[in-house]
Protein backbone atom coordinates (compact mmCIF):
# COMPACT_ATOMS: atom_id res chain seq x y z
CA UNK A 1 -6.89 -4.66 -10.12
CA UNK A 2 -5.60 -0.65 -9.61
CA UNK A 3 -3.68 0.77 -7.31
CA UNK A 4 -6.34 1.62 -4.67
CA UNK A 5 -8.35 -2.18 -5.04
CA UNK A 6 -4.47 -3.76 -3.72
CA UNK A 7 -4.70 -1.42 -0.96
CA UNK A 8 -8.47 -1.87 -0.07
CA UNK A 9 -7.44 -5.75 -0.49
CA UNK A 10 -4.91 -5.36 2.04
CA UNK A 11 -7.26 -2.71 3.83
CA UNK A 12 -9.90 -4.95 4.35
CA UNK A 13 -8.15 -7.63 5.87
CA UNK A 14 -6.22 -4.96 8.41
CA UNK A 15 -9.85 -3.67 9.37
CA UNK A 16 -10.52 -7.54 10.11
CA UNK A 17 -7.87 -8.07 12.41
CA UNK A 18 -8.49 -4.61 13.59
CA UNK A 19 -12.42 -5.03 15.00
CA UNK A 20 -11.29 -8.67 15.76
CA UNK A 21 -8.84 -7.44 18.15
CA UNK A 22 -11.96 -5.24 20.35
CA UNK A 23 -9.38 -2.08 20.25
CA UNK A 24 -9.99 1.19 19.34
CA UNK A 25 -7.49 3.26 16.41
CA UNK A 26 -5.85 4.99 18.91
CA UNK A 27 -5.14 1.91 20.95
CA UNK A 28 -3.70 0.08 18.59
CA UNK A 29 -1.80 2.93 17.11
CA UNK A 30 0.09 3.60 20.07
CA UNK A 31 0.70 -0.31 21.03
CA UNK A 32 2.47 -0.78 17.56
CA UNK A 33 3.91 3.23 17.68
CA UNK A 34 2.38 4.79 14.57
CA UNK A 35 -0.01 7.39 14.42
CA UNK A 36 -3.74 6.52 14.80
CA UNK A 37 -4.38 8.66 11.20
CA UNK A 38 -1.92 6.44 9.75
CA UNK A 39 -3.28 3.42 11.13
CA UNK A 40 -6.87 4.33 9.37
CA UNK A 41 -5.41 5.19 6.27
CA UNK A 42 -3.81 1.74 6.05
CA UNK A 43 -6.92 -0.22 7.09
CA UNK A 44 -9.11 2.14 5.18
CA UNK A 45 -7.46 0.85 1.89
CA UNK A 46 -6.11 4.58 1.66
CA UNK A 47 -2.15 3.85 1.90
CA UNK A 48 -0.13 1.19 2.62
CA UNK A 49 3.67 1.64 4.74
CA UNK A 50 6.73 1.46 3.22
CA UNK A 51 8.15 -1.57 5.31
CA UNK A 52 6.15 -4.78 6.04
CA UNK A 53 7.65 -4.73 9.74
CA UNK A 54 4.81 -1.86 10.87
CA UNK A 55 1.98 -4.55 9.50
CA UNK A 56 3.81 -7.25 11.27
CA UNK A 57 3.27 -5.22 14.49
CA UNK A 58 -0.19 -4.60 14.09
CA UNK A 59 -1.27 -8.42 12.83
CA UNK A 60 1.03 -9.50 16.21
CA UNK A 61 -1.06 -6.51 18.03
CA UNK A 62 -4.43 -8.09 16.90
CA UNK A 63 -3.66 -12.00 17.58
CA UNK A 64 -3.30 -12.80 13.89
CA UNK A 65 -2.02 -16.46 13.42
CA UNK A 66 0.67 -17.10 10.94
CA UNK A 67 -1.41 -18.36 7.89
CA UNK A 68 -3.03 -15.14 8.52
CA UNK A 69 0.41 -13.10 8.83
CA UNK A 70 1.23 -14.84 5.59
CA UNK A 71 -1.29 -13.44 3.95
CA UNK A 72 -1.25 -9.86 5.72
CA UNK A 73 2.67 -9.78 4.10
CA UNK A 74 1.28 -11.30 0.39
CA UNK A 75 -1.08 -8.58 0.25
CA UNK A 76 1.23 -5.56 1.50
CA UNK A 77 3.70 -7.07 -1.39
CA UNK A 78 0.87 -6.79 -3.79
CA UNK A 79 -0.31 -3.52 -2.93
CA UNK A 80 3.75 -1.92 -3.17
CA UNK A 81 4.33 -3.24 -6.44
CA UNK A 82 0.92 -1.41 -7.80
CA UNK A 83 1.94 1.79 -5.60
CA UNK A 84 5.71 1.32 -7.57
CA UNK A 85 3.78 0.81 -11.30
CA UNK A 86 1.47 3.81 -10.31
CA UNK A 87 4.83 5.77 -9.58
CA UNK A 88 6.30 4.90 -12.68
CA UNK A 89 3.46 5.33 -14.69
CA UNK A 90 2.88 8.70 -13.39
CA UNK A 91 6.39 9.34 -13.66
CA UNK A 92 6.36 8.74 -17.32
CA UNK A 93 3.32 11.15 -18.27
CA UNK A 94 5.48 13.41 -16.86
CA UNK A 95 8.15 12.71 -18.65
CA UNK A 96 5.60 12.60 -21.76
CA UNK A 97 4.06 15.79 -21.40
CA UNK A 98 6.82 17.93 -20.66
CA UNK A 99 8.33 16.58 -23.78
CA UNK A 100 6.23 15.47 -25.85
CA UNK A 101 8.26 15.21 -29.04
CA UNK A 102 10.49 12.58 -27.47
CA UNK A 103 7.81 10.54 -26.31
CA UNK A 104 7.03 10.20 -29.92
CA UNK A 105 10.69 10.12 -31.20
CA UNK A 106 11.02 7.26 -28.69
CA UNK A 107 7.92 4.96 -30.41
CA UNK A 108 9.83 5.57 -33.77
CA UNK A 109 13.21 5.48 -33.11
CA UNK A 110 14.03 8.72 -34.59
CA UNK A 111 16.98 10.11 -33.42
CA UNK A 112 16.34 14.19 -32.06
């Protein structure tokens, strides 16, 4: 699955607890103290937060019950480690393009 199916996995469960929880974007944004664009990026599948603590806040916010806060943190670990090998990845076409004789040097082993 890419980058932007983990976050629409983790996303769609958010958006869950969200419209299970009868509160608006804004509402819950402030109760957890984030901003209500962030919020909708998250549970739009669009982003995902650094730190697990912020989705903590905002299953806690919506009544989630553990098995459910269990899977809230499996998914935000799923969608960081795609968001880290879509870094990397990305990093190394840079790499790659801005040199691309050593990209090549490095699948032979030739030495520059």
């Amino acid at each position: 699955m890419s980058e932007v199916g983990q976050f629409t996995d983790l996303g769609v469960l958010l958006t869950t607890l969200k419209v299970r929880s009868g509160r608006t974007y804004e509402a819950l944004a402030r109760r957890i103290g984030i901003s209500r664009s962030a919020l909708h990026r998250y549970c739009s599948g669009q982003g995902v937060p650094s730190d697990f603590v912020t989705l903590e806040r905002l299953g806690r916010a919506c009544g989630a019950n553990r098995a459910e806060l269990a899977d809230l943190h499996r998914r935000w670990g799923v969608a960081i480690a795609a968001r880290e090998a879509a870094a990397e990845r990305t990093a190394r076409q840079q790499r790659d393009s801005a040199d691309p004789d050593g990209a090549e040097r490095a699948l032979t082993g030739a030495i520059p």
